[in-house]
Protein backbone atom coordinates (compact mmCIF):
# COMPACT_ATOMS: atom_id res chain seq x y z
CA UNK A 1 151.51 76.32 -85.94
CA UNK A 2 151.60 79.70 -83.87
CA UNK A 3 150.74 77.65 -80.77
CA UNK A 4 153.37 75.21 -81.06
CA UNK A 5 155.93 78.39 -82.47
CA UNK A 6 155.45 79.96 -78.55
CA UNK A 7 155.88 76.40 -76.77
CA UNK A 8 159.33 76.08 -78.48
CA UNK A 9 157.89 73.49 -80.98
CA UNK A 10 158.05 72.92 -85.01
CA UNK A 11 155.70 71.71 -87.04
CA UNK A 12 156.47 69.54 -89.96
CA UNK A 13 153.27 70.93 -92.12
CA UNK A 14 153.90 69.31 -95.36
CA UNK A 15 154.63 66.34 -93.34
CA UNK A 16 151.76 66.21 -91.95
CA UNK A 17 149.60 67.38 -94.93
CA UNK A 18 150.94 64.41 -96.77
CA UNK A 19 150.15 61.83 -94.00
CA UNK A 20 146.90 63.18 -93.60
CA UNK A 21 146.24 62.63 -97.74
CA UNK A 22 147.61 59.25 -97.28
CA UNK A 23 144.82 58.55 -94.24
CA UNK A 24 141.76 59.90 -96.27
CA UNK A 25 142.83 57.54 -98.95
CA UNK A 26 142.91 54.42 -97.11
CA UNK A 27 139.73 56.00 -95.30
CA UNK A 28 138.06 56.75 -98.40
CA UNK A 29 139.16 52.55 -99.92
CA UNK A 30 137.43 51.46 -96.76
CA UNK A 31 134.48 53.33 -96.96
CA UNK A 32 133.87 52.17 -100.82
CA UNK A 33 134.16 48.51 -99.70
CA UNK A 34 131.68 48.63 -96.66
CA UNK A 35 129.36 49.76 -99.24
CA UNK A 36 129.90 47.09 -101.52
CA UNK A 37 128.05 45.14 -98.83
CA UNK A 38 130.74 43.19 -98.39
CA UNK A 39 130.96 41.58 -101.71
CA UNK A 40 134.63 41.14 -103.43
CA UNK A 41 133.18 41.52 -107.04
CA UNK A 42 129.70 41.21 -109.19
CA UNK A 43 130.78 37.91 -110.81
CA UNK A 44 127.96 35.36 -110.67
CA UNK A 45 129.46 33.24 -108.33
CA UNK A 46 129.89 36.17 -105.76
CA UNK A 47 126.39 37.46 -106.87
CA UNK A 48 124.88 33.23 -106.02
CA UNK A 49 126.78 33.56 -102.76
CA UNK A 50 125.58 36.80 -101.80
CA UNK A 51 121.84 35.83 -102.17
CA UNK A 52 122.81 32.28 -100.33
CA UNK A 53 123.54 34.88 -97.34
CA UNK A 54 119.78 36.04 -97.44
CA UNK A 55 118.63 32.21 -97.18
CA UNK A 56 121.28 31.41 -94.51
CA UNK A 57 119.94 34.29 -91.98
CA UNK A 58 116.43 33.39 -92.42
CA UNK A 59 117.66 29.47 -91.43
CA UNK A 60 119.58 30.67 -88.38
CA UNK A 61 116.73 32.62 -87.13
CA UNK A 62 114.66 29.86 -87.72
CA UNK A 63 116.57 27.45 -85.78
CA UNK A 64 118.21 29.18 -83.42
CA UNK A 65 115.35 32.17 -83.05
CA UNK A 66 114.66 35.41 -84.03
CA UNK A 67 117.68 37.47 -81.90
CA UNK A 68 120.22 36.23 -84.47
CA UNK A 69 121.10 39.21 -86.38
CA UNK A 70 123.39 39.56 -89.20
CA UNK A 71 126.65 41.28 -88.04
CA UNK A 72 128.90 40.94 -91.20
CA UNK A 73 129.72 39.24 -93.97
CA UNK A 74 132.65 38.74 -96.04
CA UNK A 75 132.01 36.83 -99.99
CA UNK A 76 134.15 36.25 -102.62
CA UNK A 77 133.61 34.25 -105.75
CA UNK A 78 135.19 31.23 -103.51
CA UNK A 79 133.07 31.25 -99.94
CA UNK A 80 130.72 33.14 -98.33
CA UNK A 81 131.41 34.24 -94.24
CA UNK A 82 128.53 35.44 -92.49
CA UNK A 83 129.15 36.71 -89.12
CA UNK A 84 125.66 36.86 -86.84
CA UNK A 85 124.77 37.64 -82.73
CA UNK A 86 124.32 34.22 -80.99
CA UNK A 87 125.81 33.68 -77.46
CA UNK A 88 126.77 29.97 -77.89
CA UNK A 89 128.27 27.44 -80.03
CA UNK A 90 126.46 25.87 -82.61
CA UNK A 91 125.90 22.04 -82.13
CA UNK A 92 126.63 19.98 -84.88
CA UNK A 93 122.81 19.09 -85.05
CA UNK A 94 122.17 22.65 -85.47
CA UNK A 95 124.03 23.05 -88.31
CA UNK A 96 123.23 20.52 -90.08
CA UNK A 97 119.58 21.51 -89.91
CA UNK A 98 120.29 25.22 -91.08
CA UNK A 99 122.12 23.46 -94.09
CA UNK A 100 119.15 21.39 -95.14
CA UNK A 101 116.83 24.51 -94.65
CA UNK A 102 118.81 26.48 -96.83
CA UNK A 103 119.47 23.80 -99.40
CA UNK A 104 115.10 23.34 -99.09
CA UNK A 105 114.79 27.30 -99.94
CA UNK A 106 117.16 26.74 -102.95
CA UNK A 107 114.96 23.39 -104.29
CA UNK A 108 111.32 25.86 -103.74
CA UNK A 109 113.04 27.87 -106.76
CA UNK A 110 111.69 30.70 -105.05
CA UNK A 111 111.70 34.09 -107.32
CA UNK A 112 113.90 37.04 -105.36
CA UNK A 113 111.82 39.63 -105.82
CA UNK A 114 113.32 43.73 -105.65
CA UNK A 115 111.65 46.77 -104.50
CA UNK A 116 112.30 50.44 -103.92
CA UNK A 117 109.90 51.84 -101.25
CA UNK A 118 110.52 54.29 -98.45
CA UNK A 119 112.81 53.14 -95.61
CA UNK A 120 109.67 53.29 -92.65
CA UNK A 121 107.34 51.39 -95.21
CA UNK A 122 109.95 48.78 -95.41
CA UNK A 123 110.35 48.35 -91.76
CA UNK A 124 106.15 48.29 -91.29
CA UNK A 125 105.93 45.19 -93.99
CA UNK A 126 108.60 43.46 -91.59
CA UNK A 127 111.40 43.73 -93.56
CA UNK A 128 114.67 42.70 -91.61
CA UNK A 129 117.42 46.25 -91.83
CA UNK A 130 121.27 45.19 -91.03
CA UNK A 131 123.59 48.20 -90.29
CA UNK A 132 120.81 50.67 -90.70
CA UNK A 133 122.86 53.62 -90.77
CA UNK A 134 123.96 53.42 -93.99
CA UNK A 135 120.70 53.57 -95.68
CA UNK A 136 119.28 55.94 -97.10
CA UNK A 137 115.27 57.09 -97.53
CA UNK A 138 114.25 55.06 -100.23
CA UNK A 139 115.69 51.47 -99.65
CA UNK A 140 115.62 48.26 -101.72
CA UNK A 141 113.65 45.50 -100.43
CA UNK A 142 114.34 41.99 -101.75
CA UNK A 143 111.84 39.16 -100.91
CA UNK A 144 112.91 35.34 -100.98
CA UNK A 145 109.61 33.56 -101.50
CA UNK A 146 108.15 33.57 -98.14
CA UNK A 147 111.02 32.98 -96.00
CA UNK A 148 113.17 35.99 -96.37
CA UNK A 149 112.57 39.68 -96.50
CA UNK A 150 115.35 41.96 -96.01
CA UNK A 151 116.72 45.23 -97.19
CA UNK A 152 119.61 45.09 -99.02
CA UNK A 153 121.44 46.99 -102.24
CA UNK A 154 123.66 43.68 -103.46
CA UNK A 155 123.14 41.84 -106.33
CA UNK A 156 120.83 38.81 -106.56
CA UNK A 157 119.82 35.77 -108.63
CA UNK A 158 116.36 35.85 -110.02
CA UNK A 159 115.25 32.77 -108.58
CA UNK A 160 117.00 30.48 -105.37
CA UNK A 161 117.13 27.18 -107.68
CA UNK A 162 120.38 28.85 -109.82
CA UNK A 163 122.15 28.70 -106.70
CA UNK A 164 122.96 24.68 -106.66
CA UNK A 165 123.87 22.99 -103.34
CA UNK A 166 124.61 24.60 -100.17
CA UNK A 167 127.38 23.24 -97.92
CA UNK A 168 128.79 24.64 -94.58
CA UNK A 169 132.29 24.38 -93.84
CA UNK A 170 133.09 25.69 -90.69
CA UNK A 171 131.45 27.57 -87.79
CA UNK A 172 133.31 29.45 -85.29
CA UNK A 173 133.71 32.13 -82.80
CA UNK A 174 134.21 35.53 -84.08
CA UNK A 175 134.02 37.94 -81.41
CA UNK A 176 132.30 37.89 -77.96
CA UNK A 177 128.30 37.20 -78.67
CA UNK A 178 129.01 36.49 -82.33
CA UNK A 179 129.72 33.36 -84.32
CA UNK A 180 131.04 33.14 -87.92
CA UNK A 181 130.01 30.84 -90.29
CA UNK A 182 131.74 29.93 -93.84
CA UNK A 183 129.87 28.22 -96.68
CA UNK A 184 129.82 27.27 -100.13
CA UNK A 185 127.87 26.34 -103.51
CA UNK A 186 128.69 23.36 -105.39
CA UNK A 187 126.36 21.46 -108.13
């Protein structure tokens, strides 16, 4: 305020005190949601949608290979959008073969299995970490039968065979070097 006093200047302080509130709010809202892991709620559908995520990157780095990486996702009790790295469309082909891997993970009724363990350990049993920044030392790993290990702090079914059929809508760019794809459950 003394600098801008010589330079001929006012400064609105409570002005800016009260916009600067405002911005730690919506900062703060933001924050509490990326930690949600991207989840709208805890209902069950949201919670059979999240672990449907888990199943659908372990099919895309099946098929496509092992570079896809998870680069979002975005699920409400309605959908599920996973965003992931991949330089190229997906052919029709492709898809359909990551739907019927996913929907042959759900029929394995596979048990999702959770533990706590220090973040290095879980990297050493091969345990696939998205946005590791966030976590902490001690992370939760959750294993899918044998075709998905990641670490993750969402909630999960107890077994893949709750989660019913598995059905993808649409897939479509999201950003350079990353495709979107949106999904859903039915009976």
């Amino acid at each position: 305020q003394e600098l801008a006093s010589e330079n001929g200047y006012t400064v609105d302080v409570e002005g800016f005190e009260k916009s600067f509130r405002h911005h730690q709010e919506i900062s703060q809202a933001g924050a509490a949601q990326r930690f949600k892991g991207g989840l709208a709620d805890h209902s069950e559908e949201t919670t059979k949608l999240h672990t449907a995520t888990h199943l659908l990157h372990a099919a895309l780095r099946k098929v496509l290979g092992e570079e896809v990486a998870q680069k979002g996702s975005n699920i409400t009790a309605e959908r599920l959008r996973f965003d992931f790295s991949f330089s190229r469309k997906v052919n029709k082909e492709e898809l359909k073969e990551i739907e019927n891997l996913v929907n042959e993970f759900i029929e394995k009724d596979a048990e999702v299995i959770c533990e706590e363990m220090p973040l290095e350990k879980a990297k050493e049993s091969g345990a696939i970490g998205l946005f590791e920044s966030k976590y902490g030392n001690m992370v939760k790993v959750y294993t899918i039968g044998d075709f998905s290990k990641e670490l993750c702090g969402g909630p999960h079914v107890a077994r893949t065979g709750e989660l019913g059929r598995f059905k993808i809508k649409k897939e479509e760019s999201s950003s350079a070097g990353v495709r979107r794809i949106k999904a859903v459950l039915t009976e």
